[in-house]
N, C-alpha and C. Protein backbone atom coordinates (compact mmCIF):
# COMPACT_ATOMS: atom_id res chain seq x y z
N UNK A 1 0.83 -1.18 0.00
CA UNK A 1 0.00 0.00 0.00
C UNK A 1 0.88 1.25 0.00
N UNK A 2 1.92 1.25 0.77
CA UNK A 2 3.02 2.38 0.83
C UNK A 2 3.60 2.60 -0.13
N UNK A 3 3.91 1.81 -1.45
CA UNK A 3 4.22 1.66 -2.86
C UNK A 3 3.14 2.28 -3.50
N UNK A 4 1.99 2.05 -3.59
CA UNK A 4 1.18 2.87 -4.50
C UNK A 4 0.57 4.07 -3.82
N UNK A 5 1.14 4.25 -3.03
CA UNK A 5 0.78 5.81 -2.42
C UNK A 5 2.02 6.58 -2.97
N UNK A 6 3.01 5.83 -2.92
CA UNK A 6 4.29 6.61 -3.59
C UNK A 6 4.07 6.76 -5.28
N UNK A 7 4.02 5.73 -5.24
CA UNK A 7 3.95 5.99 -7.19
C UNK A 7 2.20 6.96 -7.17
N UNK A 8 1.78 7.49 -6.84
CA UNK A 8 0.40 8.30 -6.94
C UNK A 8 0.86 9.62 -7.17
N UNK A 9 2.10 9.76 -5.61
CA UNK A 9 2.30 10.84 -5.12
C UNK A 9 3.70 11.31 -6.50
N UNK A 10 4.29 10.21 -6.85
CA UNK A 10 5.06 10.65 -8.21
C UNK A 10 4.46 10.99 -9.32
N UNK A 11 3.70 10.25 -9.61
CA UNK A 11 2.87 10.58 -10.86
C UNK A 11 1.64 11.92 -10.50
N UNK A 12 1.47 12.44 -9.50
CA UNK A 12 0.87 13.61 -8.83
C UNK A 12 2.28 14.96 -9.20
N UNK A 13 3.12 14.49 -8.76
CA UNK A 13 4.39 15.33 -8.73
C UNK A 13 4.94 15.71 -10.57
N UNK A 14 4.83 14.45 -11.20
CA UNK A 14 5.10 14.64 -12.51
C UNK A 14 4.22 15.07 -13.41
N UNK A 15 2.97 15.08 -13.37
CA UNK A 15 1.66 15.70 -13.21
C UNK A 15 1.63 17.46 -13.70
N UNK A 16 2.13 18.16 -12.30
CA UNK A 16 2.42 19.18 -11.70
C UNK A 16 3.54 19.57 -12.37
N UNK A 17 4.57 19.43 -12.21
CA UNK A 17 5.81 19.69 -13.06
C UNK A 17 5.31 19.71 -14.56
N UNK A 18 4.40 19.26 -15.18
CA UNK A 18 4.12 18.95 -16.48
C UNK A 18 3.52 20.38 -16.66
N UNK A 19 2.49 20.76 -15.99
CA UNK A 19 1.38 21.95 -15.94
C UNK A 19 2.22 22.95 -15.60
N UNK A 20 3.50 22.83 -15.22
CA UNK A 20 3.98 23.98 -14.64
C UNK A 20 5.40 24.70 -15.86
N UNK A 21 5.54 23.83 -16.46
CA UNK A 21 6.96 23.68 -17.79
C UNK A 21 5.39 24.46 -18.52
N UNK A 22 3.85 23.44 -18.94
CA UNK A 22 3.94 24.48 -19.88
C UNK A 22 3.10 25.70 -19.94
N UNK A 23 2.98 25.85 -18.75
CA UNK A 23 2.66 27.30 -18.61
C UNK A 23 3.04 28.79 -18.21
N UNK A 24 4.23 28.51 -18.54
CA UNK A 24 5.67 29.50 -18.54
C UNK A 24 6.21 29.80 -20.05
N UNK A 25 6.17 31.59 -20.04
CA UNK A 25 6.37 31.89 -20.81
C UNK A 25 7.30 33.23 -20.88
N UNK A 26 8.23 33.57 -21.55
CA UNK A 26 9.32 34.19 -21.04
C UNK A 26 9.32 35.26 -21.92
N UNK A 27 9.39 36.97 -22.13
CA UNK A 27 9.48 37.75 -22.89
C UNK A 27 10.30 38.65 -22.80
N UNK A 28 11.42 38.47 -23.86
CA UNK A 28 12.55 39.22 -23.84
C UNK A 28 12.05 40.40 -25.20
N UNK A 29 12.15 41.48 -24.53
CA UNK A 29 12.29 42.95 -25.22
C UNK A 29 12.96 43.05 -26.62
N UNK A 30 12.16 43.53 -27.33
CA UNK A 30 12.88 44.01 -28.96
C UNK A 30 12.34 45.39 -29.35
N UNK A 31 13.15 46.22 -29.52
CA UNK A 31 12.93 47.82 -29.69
C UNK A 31 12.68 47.87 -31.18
N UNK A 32 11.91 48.31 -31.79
CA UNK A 32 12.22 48.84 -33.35
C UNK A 32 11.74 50.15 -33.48
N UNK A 33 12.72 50.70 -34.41
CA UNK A 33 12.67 52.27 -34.88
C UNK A 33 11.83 51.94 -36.33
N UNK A 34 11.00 52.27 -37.01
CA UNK A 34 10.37 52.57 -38.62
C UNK A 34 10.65 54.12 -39.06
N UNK A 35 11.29 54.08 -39.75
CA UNK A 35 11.64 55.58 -40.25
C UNK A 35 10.65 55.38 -41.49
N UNK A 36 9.63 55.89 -42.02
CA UNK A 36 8.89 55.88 -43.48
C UNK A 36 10.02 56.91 -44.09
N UNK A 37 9.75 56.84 -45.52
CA UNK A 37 10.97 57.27 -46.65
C UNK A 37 10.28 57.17 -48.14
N UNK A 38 10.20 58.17 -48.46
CA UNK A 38 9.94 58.83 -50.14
C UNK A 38 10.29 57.53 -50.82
N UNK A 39 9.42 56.69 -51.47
CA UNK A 39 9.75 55.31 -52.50
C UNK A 39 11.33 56.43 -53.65
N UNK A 40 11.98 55.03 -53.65
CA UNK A 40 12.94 55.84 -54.91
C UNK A 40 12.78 55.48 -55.97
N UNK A 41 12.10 54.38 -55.69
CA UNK A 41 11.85 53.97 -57.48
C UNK A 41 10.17 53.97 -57.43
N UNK A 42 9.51 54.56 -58.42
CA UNK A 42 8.71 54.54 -58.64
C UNK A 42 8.13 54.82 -60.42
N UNK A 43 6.65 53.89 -60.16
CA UNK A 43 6.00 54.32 -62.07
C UNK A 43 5.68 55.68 -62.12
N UNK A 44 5.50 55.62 -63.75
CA UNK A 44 4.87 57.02 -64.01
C UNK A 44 4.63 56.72 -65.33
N UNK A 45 3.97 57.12 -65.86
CA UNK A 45 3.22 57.10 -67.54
C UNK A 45 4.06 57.16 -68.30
N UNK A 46 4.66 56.58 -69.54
CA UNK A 46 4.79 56.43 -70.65
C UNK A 46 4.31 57.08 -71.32
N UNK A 47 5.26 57.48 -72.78
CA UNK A 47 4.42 58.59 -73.67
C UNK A 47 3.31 57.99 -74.17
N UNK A 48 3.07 56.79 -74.46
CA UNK A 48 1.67 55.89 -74.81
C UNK A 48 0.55 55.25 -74.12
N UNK A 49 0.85 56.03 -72.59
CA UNK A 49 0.19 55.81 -71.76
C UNK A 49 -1.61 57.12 -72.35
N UNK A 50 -2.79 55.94 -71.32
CA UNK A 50 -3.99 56.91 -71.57
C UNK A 50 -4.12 57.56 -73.32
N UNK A 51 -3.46 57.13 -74.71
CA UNK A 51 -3.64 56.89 -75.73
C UNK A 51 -4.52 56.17 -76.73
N UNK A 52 -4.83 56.37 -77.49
CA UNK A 52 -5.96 55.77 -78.52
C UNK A 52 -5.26 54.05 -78.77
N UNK A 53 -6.42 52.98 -78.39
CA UNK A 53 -6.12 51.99 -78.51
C UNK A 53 -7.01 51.25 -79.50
N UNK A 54 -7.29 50.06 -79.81
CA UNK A 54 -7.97 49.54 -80.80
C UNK A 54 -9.19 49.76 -80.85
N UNK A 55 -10.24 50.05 -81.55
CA UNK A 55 -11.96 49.92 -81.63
C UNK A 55 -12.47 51.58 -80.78
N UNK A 56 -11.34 52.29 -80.52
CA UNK A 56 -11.98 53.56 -80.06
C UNK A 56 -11.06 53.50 -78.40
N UNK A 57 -10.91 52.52 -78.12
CA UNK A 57 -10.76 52.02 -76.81
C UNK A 57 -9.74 52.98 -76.22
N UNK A 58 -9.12 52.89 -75.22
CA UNK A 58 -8.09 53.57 -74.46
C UNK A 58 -6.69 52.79 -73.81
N UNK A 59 -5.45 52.80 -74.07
CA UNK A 59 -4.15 52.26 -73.26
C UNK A 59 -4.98 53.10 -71.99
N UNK A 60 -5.13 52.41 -71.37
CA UNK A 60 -5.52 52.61 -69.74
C UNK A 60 -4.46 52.63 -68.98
N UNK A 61 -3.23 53.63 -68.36
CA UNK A 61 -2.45 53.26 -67.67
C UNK A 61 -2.65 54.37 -66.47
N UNK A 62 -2.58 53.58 -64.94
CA UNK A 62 -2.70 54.58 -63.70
C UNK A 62 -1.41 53.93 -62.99
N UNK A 63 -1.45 55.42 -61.91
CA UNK A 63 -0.27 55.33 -61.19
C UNK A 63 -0.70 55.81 -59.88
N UNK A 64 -0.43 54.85 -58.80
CA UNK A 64 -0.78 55.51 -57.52
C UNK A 64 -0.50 57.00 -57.16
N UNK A 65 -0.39 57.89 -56.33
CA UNK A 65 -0.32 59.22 -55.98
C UNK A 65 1.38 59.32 -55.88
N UNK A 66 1.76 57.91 -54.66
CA UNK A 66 3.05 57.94 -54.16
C UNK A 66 4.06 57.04 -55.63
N UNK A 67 3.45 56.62 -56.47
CA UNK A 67 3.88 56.21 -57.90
C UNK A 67 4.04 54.88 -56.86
N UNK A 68 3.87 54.02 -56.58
CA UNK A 68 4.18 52.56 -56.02
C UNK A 68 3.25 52.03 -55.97
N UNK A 69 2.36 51.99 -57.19
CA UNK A 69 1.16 50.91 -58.17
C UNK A 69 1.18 51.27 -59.39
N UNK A 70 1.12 50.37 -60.23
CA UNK A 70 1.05 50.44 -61.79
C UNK A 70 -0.67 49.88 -61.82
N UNK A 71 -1.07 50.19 -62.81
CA UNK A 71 -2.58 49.26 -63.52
C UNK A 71 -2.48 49.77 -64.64
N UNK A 72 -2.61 48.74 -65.41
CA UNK A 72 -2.56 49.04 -67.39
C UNK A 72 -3.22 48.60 -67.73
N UNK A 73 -3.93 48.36 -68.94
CA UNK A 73 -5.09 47.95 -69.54
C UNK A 73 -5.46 48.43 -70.99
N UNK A 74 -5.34 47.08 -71.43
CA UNK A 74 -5.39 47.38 -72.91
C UNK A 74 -5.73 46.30 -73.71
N UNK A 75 -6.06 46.69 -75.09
CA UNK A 75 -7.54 45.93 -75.86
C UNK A 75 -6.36 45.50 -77.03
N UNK A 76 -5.92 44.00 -77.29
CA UNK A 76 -5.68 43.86 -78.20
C UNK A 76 -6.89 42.93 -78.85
N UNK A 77 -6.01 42.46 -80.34
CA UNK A 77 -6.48 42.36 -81.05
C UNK A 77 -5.90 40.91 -81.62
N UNK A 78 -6.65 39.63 -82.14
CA UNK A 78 -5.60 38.56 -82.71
C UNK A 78 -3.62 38.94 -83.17
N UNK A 79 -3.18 37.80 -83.27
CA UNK A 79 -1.89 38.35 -83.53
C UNK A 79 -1.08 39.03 -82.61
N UNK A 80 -0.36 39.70 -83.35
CA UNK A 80 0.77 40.03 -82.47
C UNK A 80 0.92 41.37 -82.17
N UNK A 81 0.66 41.71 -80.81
CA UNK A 81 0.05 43.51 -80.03
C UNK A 81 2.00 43.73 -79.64
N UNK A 82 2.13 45.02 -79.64
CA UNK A 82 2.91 45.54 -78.98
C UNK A 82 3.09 46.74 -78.51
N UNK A 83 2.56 46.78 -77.66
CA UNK A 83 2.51 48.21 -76.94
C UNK A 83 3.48 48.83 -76.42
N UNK A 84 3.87 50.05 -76.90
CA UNK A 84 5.40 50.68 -76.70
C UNK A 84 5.30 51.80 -75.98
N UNK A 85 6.45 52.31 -74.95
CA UNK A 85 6.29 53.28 -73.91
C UNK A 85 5.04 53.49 -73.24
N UNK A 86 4.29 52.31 -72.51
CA UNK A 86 3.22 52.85 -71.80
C UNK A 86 3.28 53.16 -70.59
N UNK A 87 4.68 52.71 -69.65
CA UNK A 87 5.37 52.95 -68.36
C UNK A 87 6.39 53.36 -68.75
N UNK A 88 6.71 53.57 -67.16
CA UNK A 88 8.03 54.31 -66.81
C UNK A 88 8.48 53.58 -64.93
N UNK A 89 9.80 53.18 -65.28
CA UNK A 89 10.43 52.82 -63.64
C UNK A 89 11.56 53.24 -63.79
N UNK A 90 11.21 54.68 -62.77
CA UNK A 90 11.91 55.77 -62.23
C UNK A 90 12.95 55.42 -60.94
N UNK A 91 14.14 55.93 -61.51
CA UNK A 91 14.79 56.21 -59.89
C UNK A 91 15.02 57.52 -59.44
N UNK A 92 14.59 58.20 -58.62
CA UNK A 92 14.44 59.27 -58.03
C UNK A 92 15.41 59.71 -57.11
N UNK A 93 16.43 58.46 -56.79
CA UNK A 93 17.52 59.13 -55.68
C UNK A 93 18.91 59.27 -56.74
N UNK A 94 18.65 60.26 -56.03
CA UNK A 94 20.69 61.18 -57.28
C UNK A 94 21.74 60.50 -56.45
N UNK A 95 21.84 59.94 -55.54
CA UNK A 95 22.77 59.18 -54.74
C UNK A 95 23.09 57.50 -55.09
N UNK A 96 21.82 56.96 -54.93
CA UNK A 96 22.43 55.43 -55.23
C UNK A 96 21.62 54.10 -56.48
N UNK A 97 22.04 53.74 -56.38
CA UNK A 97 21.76 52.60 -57.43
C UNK A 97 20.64 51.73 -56.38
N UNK A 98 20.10 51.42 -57.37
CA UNK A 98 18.92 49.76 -56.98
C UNK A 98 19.00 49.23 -58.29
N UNK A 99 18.51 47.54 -57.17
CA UNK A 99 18.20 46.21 -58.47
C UNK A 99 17.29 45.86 -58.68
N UNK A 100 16.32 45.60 -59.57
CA UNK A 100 15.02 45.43 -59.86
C UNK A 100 14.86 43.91 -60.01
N UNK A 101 14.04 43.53 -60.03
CA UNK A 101 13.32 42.05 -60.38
C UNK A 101 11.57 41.89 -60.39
N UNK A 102 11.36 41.14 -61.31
CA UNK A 102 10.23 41.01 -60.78
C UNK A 102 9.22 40.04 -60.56
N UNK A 103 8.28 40.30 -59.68
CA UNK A 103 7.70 38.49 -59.37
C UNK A 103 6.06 38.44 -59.68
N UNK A 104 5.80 37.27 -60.90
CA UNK A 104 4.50 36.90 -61.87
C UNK A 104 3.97 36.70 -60.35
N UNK A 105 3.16 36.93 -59.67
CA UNK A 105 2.09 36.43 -58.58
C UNK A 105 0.88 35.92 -58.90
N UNK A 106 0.70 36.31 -60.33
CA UNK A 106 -1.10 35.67 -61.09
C UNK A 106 -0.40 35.43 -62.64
N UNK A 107 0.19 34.00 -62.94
CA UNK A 107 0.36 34.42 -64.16
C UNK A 107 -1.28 34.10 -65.16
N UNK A 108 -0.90 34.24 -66.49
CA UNK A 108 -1.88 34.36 -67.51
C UNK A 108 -2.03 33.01 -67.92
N UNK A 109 -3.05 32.30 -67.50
CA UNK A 109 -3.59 30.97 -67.99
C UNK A 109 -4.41 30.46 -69.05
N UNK A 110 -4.02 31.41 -69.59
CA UNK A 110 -5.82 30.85 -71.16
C UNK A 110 -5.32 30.72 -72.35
N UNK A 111 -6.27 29.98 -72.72
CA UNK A 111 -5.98 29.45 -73.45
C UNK A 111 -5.67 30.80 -75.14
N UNK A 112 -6.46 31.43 -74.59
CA UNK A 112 -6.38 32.16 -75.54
C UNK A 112 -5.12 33.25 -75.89
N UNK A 113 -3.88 33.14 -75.18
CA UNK A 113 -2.92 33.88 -75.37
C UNK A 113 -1.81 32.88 -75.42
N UNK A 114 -1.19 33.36 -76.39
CA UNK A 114 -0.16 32.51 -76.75
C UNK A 114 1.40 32.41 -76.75
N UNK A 115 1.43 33.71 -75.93
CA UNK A 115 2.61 34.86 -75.70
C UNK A 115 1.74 35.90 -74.92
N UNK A 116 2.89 36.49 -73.47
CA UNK A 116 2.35 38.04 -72.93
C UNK A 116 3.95 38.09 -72.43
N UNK A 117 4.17 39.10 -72.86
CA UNK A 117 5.67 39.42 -72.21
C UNK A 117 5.75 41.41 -71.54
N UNK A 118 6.04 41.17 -70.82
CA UNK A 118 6.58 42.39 -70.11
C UNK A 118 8.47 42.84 -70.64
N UNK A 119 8.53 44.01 -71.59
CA UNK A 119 9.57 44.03 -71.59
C UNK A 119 10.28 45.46 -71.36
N UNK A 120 11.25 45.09 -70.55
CA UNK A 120 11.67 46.44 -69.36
C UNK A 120 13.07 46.88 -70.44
N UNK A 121 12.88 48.14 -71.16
CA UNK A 121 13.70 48.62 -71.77
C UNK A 121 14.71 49.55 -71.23
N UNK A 122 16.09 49.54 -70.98
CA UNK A 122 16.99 49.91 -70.22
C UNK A 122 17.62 50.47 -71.64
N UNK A 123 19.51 51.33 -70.79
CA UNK A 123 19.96 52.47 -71.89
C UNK A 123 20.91 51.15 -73.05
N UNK A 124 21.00 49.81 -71.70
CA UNK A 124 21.58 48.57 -73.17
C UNK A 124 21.46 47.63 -73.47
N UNK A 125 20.63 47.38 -72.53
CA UNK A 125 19.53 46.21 -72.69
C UNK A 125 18.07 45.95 -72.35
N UNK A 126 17.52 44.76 -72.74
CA UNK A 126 16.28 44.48 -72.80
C UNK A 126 16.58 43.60 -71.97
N UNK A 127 15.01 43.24 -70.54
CA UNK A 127 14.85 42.54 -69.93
C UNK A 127 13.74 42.12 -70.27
N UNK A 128 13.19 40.57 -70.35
CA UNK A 128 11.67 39.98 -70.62
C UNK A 128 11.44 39.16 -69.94
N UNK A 129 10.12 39.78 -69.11
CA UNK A 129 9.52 39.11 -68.13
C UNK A 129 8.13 38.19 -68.96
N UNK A 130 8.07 36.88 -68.71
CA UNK A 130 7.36 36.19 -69.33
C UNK A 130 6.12 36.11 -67.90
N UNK A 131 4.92 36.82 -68.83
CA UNK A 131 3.61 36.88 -67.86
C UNK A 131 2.67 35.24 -67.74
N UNK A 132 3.44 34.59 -68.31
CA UNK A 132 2.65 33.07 -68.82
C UNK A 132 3.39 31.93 -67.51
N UNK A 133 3.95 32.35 -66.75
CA UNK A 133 4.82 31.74 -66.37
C UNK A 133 4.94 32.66 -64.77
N UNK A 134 4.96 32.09 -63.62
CA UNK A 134 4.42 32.85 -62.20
C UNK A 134 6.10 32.46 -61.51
N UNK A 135 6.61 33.56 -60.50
CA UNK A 135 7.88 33.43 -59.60
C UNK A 135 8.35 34.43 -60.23
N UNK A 136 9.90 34.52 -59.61
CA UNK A 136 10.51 35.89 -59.76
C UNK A 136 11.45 35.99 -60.78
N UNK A 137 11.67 36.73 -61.49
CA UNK A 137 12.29 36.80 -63.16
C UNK A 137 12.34 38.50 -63.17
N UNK A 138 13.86 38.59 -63.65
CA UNK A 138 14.59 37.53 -64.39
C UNK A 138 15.41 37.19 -63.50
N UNK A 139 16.42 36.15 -64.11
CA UNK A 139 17.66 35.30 -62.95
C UNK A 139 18.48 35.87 -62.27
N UNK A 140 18.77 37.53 -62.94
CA UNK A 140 20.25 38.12 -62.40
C UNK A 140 19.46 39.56 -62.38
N UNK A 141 19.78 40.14 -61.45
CA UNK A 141 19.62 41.50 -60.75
C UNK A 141 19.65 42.83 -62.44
N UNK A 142 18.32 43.22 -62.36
CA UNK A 142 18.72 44.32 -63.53
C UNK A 142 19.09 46.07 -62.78
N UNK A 143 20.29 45.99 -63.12
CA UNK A 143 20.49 47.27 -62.45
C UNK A 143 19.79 48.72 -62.63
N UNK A 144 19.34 49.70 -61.89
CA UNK A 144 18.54 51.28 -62.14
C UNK A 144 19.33 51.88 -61.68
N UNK A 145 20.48 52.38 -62.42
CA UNK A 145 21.56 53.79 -61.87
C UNK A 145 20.25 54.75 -61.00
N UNK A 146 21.47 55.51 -60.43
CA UNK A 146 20.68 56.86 -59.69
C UNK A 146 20.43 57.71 -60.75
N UNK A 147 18.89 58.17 -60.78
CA UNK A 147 18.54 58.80 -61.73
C UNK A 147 18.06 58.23 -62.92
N UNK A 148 18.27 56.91 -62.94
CA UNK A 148 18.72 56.45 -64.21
C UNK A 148 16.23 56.06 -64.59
N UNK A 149 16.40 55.28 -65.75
CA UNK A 149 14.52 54.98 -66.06
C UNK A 149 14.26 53.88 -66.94
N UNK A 150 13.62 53.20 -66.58
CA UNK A 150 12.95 52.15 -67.92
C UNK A 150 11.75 52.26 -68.17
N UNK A 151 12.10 52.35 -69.63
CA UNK A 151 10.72 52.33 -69.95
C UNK A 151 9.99 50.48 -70.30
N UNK A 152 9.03 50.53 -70.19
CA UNK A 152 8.23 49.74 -70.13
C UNK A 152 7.29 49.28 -71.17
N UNK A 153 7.37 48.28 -71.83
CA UNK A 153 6.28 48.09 -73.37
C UNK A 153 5.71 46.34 -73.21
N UNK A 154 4.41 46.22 -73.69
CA UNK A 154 4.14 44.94 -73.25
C UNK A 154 4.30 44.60 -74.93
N UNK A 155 4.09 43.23 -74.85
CA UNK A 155 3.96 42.63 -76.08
C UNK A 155 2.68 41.04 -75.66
N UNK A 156 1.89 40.88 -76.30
CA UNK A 156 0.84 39.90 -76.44
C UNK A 156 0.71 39.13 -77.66
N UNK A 157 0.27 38.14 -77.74
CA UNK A 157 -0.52 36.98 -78.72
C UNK A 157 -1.27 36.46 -78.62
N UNK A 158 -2.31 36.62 -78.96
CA UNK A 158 -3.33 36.30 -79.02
C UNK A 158 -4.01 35.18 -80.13
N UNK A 159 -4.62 34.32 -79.74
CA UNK A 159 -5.05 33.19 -81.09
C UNK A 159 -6.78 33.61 -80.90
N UNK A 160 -7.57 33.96 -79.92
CA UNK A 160 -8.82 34.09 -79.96
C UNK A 160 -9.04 35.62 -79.25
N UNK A 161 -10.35 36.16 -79.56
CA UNK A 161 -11.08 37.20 -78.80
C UNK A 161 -12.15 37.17 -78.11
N UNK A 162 -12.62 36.02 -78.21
CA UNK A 162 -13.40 35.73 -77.51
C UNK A 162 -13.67 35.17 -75.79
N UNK A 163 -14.32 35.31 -75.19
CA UNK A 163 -14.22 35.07 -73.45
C UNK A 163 -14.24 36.86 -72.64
N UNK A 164 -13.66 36.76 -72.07
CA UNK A 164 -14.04 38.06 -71.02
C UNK A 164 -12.52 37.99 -70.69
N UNK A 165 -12.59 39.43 -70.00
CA UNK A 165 -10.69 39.59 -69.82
C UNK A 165 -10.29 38.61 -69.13
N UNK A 166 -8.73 38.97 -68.98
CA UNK A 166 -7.68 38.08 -68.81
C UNK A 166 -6.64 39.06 -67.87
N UNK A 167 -6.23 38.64 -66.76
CA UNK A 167 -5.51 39.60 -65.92
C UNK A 167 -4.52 38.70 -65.44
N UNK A 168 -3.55 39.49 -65.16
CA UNK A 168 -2.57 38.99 -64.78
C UNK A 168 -1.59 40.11 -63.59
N UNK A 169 -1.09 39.52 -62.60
CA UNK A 169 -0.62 40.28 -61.62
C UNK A 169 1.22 40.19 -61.32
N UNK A 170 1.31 41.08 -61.22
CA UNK A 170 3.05 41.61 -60.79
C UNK A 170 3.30 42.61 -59.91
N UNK A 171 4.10 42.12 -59.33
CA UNK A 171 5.47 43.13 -58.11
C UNK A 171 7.05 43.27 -59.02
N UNK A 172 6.86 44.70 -58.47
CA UNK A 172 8.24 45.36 -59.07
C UNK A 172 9.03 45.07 -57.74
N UNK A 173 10.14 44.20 -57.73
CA UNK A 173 10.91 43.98 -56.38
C UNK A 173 11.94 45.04 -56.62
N UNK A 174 12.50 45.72 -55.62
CA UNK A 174 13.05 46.85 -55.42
C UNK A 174 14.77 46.24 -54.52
N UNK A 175 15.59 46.23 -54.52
CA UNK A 175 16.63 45.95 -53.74
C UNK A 175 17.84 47.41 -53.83
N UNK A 176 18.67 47.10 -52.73
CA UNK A 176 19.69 47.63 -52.55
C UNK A 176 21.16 47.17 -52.40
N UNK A 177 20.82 45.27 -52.93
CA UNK A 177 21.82 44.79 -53.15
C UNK A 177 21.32 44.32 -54.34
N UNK A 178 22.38 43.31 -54.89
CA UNK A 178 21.96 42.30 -55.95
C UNK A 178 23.01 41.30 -55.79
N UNK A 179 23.27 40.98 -54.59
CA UNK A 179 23.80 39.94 -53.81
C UNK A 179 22.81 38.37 -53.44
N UNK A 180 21.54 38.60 -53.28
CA UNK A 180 20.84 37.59 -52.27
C UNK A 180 19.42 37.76 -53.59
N UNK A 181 18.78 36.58 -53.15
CA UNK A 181 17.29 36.58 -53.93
C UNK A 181 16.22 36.93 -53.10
N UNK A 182 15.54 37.30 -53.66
CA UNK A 182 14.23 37.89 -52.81
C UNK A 182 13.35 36.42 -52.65
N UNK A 183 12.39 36.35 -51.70
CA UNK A 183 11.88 35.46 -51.17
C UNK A 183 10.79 35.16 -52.70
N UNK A 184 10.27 33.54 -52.94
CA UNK A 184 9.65 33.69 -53.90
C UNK A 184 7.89 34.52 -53.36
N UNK A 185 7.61 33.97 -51.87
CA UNK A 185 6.22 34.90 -51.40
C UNK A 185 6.32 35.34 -50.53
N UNK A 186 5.11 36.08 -50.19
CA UNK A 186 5.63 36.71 -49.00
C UNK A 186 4.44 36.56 -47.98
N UNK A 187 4.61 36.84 -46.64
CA UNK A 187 3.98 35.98 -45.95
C UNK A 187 2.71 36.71 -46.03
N UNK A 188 1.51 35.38 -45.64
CA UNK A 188 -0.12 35.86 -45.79
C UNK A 188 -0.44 35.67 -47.28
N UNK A 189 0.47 35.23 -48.25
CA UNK A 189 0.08 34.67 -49.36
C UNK A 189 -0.24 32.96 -49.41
């Protein structure tokens, strides 16, 4: 009987110790400063931006207030569309360089396009972001001197016109190195 009063009183004891580990919780202090800061790169319209587009229609291009949203919109037609200077990605600081990239988050699934390319025109090269195809592109860091601008022109293919639009979504990733890759999502996606 003195044996199972002991093993009661252990398993009472281990019990207790159990309830007591996990209801301890320990909070060590973390300070953070947020300084907000003027975007340095930001859109802005293209000379073919808000322009006469097919059937009467309009190049639809907006730009947030703080320029850090693009929305474009535009009416092609079978074949092969290419829409030239309808953006602009600005660098605004006279001091330093950034690396651009950018990441498909909705690419273009239908059947009805057969080609959509995003292509980011720099002072010596061309970068092409393929909208058919979702993650971050292109492979190697495209550099934006200080001051420096790309302009922006889409290109499409189309085999049908028929169905209801077709959208597709992108982030302009912004860096200050071009050392490391940017995450492919980001969290809450």
């Amino acid at each position: 009987m003195n044996t199972k009063r002991k093993l009661i009183a252990l398993l009472a004891i281990a019990i207790l110790i159990s309830i007591v580990n996990a209801s301890i919780f320990v909070y060590y202090p973390i300070n953070l400063t947020i300084s907000p800061q003027n975007p340095p790169v930001v859109f802005s319209s293209g000379s073919n931006s808000n322009g006469t587009d097919l059937r009467g229609n309009t190049i639809t291009v907006i730009t947030s207030n703080s320029g850090t949203s693009l929305t474009i919109e535009v009416h092609p037609t079978l074949q092969r569309n290419y829409y030239y200077d309808i953006a602009k990605i600005k660098n605004n600081d006279d001091l330093n360089t950034y690396y651009i990239k950018f990441r498909v988050t909705k690419s273009i699934n239908d059947d009805r396009v057969n080609e959509a390319y995003l292509i980011i025109n720099g002072d010596y090269n061309n970068k092409i972001i393929d909208l058919t195809s979702g993650g971050v592109q292109p492979s190697d860091w495209i550099t934006l001197s200080s001051l420096g601008e790309f302009r922006v022109d889409l290109y499409i293919v189309l085999n049908s016109v028929e169905g209801g639009d077709i959208t597709v979504g992108v982030d302009l990733i912004i860096s200050t190195t071009n050392t490391e890759s940017p995450p492919p999502t980001l969290p809450g996606e």
